[in-house]
Protein backbone atom coordinates (compact mmCIF):
# COMPACT_ATOMS: atom_id res chain seq x y z
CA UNK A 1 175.07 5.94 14.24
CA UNK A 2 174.32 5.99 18.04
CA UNK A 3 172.80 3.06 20.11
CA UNK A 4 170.09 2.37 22.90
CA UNK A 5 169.43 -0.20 25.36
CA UNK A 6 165.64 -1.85 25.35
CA UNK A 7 164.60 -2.37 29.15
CA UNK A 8 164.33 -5.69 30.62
CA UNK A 9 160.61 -5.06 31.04
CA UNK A 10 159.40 -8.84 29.69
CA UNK A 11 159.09 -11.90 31.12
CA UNK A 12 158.28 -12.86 34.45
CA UNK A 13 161.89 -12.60 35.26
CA UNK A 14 161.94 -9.11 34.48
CA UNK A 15 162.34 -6.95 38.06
CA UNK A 16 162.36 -3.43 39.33
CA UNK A 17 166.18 -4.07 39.48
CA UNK A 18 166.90 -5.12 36.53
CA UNK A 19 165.04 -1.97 34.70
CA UNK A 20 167.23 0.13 37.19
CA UNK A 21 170.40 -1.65 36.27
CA UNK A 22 170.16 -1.91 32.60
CA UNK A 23 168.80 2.09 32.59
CA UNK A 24 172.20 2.49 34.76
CA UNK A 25 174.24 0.64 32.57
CA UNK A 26 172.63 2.73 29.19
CA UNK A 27 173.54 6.32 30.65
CA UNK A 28 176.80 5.47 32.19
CA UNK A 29 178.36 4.17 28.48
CA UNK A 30 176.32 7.26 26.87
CA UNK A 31 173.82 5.70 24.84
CA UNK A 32 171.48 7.91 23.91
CA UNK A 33 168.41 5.83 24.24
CA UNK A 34 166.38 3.55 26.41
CA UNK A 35 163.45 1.56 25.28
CA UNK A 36 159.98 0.12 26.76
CA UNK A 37 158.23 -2.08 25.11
CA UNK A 38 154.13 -2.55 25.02
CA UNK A 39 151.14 -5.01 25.42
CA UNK A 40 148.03 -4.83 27.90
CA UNK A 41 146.30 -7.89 28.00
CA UNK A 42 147.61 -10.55 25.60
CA UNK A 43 146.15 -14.55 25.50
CA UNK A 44 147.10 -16.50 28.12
CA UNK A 45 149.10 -18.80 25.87
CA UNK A 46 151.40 -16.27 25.11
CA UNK A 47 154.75 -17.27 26.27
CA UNK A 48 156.20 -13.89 26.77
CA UNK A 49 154.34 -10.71 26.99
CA UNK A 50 151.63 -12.52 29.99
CA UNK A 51 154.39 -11.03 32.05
CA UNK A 52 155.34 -7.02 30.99
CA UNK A 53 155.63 -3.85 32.80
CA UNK A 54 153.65 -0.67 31.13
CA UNK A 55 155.85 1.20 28.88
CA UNK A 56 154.57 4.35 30.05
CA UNK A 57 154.80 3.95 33.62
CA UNK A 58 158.18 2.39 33.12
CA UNK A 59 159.47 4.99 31.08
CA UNK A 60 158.35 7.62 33.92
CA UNK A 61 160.21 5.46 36.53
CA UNK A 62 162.90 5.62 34.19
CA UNK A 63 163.27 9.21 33.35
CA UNK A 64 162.60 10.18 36.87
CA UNK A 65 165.79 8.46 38.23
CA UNK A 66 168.28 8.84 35.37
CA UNK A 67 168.97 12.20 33.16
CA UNK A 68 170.82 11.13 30.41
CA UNK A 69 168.84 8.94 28.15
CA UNK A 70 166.52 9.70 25.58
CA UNK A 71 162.84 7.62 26.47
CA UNK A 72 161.64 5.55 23.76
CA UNK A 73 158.31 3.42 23.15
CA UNK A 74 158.91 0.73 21.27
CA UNK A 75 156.09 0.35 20.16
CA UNK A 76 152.93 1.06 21.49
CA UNK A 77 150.02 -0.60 19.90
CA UNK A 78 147.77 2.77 19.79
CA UNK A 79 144.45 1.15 18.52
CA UNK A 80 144.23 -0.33 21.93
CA UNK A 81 143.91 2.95 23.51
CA UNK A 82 141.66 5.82 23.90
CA UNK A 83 143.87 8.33 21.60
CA UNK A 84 142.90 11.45 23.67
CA UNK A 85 143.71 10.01 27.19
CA UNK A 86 147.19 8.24 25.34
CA UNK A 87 148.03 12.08 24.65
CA UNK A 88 148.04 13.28 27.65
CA UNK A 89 149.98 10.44 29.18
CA UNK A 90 152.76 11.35 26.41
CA UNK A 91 152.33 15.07 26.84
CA UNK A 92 152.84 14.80 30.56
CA UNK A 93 155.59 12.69 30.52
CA UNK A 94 157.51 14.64 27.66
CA UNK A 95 156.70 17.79 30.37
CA UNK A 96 158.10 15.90 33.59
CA UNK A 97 161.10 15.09 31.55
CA UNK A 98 162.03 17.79 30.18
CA UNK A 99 161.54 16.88 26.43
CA UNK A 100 163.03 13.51 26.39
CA UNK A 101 160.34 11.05 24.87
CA UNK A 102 160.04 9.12 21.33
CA UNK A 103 156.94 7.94 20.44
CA UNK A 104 157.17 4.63 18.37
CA UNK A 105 153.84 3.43 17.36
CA UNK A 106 152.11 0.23 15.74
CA UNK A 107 148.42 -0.93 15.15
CA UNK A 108 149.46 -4.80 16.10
CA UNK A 109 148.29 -7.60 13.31
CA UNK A 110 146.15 -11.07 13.32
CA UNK A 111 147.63 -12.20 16.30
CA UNK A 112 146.52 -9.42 18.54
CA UNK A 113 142.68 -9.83 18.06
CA UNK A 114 142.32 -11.44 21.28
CA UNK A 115 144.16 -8.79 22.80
CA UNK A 116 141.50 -6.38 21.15
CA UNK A 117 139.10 -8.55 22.47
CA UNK A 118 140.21 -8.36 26.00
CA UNK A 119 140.36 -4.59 25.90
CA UNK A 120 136.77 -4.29 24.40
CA UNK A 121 138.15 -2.47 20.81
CA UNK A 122 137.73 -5.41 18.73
CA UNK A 123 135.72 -3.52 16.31
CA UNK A 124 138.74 -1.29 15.72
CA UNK A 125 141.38 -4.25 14.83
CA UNK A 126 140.05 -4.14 10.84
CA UNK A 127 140.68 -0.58 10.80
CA UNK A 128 143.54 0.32 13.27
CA UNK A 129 145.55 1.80 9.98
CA UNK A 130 143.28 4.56 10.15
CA UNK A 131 142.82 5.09 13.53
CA UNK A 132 146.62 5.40 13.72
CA UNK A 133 147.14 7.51 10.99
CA UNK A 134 144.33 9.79 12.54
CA UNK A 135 145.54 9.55 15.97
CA UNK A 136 148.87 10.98 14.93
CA UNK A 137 147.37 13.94 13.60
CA UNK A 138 145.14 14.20 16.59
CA UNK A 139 148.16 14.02 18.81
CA UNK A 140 149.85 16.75 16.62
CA UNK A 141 146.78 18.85 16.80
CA UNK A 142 146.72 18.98 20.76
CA UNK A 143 150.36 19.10 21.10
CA UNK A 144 150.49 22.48 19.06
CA UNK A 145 148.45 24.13 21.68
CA UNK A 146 145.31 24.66 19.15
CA UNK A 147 142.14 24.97 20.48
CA UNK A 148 140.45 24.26 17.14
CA UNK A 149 137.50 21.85 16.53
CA UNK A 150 139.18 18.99 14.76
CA UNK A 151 136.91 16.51 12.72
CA UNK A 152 137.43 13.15 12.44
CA UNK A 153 136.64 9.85 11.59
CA UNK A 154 136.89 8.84 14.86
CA UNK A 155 137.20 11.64 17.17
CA UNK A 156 135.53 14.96 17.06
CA UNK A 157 136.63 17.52 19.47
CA UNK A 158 134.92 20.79 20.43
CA UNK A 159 135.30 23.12 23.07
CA UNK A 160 138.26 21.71 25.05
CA UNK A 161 141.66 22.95 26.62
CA UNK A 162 144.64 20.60 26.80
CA UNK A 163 147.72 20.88 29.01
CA UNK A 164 150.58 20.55 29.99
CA UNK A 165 151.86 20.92 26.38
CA UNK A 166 154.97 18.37 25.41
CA UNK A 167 158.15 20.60 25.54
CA UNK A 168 158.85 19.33 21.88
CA UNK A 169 155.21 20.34 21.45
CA UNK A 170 154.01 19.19 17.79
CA UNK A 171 157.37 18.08 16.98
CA UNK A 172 157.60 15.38 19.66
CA UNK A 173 159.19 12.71 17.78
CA UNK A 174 156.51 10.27 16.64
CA UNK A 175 158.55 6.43 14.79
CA UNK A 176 156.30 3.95 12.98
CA UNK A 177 156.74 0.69 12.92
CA UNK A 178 155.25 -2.18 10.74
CA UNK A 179 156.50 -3.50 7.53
CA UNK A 180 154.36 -3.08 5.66
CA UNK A 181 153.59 -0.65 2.41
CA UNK A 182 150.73 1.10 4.60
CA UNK A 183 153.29 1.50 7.01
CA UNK A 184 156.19 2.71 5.06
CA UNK A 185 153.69 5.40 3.81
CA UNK A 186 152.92 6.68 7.02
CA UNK A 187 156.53 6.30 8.28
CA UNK A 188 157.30 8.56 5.28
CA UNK A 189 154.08 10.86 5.38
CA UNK A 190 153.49 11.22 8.90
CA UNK A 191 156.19 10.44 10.99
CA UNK A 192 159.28 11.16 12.44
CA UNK A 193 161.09 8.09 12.07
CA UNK A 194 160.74 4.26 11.07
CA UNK A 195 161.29 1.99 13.61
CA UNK A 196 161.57 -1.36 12.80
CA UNK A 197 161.99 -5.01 14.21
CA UNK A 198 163.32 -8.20 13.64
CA UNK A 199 164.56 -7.23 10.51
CA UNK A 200 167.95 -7.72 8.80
CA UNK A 201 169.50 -4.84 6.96
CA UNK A 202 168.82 -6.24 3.63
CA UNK A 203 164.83 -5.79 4.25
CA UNK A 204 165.86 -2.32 5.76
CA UNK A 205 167.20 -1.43 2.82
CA UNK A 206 164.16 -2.48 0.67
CA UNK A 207 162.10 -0.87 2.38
CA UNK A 208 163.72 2.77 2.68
CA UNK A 209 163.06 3.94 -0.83
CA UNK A 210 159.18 3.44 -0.17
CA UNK A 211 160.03 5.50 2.80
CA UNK A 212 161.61 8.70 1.35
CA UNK A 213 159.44 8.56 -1.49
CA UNK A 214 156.05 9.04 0.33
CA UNK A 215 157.89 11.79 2.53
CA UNK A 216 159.15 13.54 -0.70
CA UNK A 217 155.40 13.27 -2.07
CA UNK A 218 154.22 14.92 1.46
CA UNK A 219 156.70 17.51 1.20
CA UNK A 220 158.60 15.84 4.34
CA UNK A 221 161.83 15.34 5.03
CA UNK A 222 163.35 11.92 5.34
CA UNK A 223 162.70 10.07 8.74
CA UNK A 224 164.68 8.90 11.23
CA UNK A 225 165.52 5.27 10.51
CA UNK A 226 165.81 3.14 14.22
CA UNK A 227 166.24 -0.93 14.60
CA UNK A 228 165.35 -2.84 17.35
CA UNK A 229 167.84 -5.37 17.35
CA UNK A 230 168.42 -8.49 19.33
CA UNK A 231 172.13 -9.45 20.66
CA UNK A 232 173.51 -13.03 21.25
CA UNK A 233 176.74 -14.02 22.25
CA UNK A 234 177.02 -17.21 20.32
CA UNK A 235 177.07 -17.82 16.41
CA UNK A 236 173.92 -19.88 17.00
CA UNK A 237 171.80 -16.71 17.72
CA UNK A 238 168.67 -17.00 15.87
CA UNK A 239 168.27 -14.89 12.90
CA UNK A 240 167.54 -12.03 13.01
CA UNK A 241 170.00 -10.99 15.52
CA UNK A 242 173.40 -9.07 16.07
CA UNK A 243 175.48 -12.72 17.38
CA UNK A 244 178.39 -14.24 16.42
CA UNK A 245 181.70 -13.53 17.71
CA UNK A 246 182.76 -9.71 18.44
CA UNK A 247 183.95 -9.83 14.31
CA UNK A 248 181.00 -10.64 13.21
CA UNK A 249 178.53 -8.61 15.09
CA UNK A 250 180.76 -5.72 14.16
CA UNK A 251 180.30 -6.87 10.65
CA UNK A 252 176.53 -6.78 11.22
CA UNK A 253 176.37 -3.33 12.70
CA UNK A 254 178.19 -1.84 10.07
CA UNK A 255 175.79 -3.81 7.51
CA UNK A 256 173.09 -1.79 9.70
CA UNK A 257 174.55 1.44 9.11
CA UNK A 258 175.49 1.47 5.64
CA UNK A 259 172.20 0.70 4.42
CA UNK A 260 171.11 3.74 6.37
CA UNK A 261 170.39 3.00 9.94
CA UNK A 262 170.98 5.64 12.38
CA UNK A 263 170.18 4.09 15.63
CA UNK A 264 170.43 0.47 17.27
CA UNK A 265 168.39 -0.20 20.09
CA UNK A 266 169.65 -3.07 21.42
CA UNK A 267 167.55 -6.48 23.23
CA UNK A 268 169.50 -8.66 25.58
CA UNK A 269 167.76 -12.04 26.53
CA UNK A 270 169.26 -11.75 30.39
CA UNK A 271 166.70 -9.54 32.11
CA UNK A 272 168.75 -9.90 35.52
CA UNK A 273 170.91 -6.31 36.93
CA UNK A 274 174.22 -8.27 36.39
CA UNK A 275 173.40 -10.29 33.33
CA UNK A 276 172.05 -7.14 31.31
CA UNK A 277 175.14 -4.99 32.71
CA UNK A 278 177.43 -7.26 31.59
CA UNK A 279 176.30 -7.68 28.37
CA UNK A 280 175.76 -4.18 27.28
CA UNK A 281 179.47 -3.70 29.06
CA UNK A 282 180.30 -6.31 26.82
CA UNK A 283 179.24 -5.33 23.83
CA UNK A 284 179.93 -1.48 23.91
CA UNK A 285 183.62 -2.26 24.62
CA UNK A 286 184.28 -5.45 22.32
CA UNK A 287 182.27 -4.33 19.02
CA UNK A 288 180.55 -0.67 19.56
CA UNK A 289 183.86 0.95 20.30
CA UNK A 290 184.87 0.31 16.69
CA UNK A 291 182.00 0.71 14.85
């Protein structure tokens, strides 16, 4: 199992420094991931997410400054977004950083309409499962370097050239998250990995079998299987979450990995340089170290 540090990219306490800090923090212990998370334009109600930094954008900050870390989108809600123009944003930045991007993806649920709204694709929220599912293909189409027509249901492309081509090309990692059965079928069928969140490692473990068997039935092999996972220092840490004393968040991690779980990415609540340093310090040397 290896671990990953989710940026501090939420809330309106979130700052340039702490995104530097907590990317710091990630490569210096040698976790091989760092995280953005995505929304655009949610309700104004919304108590977290008014306030968020692009997960593209920050991820190019990101890689640009530090060269150890793995990039990760976690995830972004594709049906919001023109497909073609979201694939060469990825492309590019998979290019500029030398092959370091993971591409986890959603389609959003009931709550996001208004976000849909906002962004003029509400027409697309009843059938963002198959605009996703196409939109991965699409994205492995172009990434290949074809110059092929391809025909779909909601893009149809003729007579085009695309570059720069991702240095993973086709096999940039793509994670799926959702939970689910559409979405362990296309974590399975179509994907590189599952990616999930907010969930405990009993509902990991249901779900898995659903996984492997719709990549076994696409002649696939098994995904990656990632957790976005939220730390708390205290034994009152609301559920789900990694929390408790050092014990028992070991005990939790290792719950994580025997069900199957191959990377943690791990969400601290302090968004400030020193808070999020200290708490990744924290946990890497009183519970990773022994996992």
């Amino acid at each position: 199992m290896d671990f990953g540090l989710v940026l501090p990219t939420v809330t309106s306490g979130a700052t340039p420094e702490g995104i530097e800090a907590a990317a710091e923090v990630a490569t210096r212990l040698g976790w091989s991931t760092v995280w953005a998370t995505d929304h655009v334009l949610v309700h104004k109600g919304d108590p977290d997410y008014g306030f968020i930094y692009g997960a593209v954008s920050t991820l190019a900050y990101v890689g640009g400054r530090y060269a150890g870390p793995r990039l990760g989108a976690s995830v972004i809600n594709v049906p919001l977004r023109n497909a073609v123009v979201l694939a060469k944003e990825l492309a590019s930045l998979d290019a500029l950083t030398r092959g370091r991007l993971l591409v986890g993806v959603g389609l959003g649920d009931a709550d996001d309409i208004p976000e849909f709204r906002n962004l003029g694709v509400e027409h697309l929220h009843h059938q963002r499962g198959a605009f996703l599912d196409e939109t991965i293909r699409l994205w492995r189409h172009l990434w290949s370097g074809s110059t092929e027509p391809f025909e779909g249901r909601f893009y149809q492309l003729r007579d085009y050239a695309f570059g720069p081509l991702p240095v993973q090309g086709a096999r940039l990692p793509v994670l799926v998250g959702g939970r689910s059965p559409a979405a362990y079928r296309r974590a399975g069928a179509l994907s590189d990995g599952y990616h999930a969140t907010r969930r405990p490692p009993a509902e990991i473990a249901e779900a898995i079998p659903h996984i492997r068997a719709a990549a076994e039935a696409a002649g696939r092999p098994m995904p990656l299987i990632s957790v976005r996972a939220r730390v708390r220092f205290n034994p009152a840490g609301a559920a789900p979450a990694i929390a408790g004393s050092p014990a028992d968040m070991l005990a939790q991690v290792r719950a994580y990995q025997a069900v199957g779980v191959q990377h943690l990415a791990f969400l601290f609540d302090d968004v400030t340089p020193e808070g999020i340093t200290a708490a990744a310090e924290r946990l890497h040397q009183d519970v990773l170290s022994a996992v």
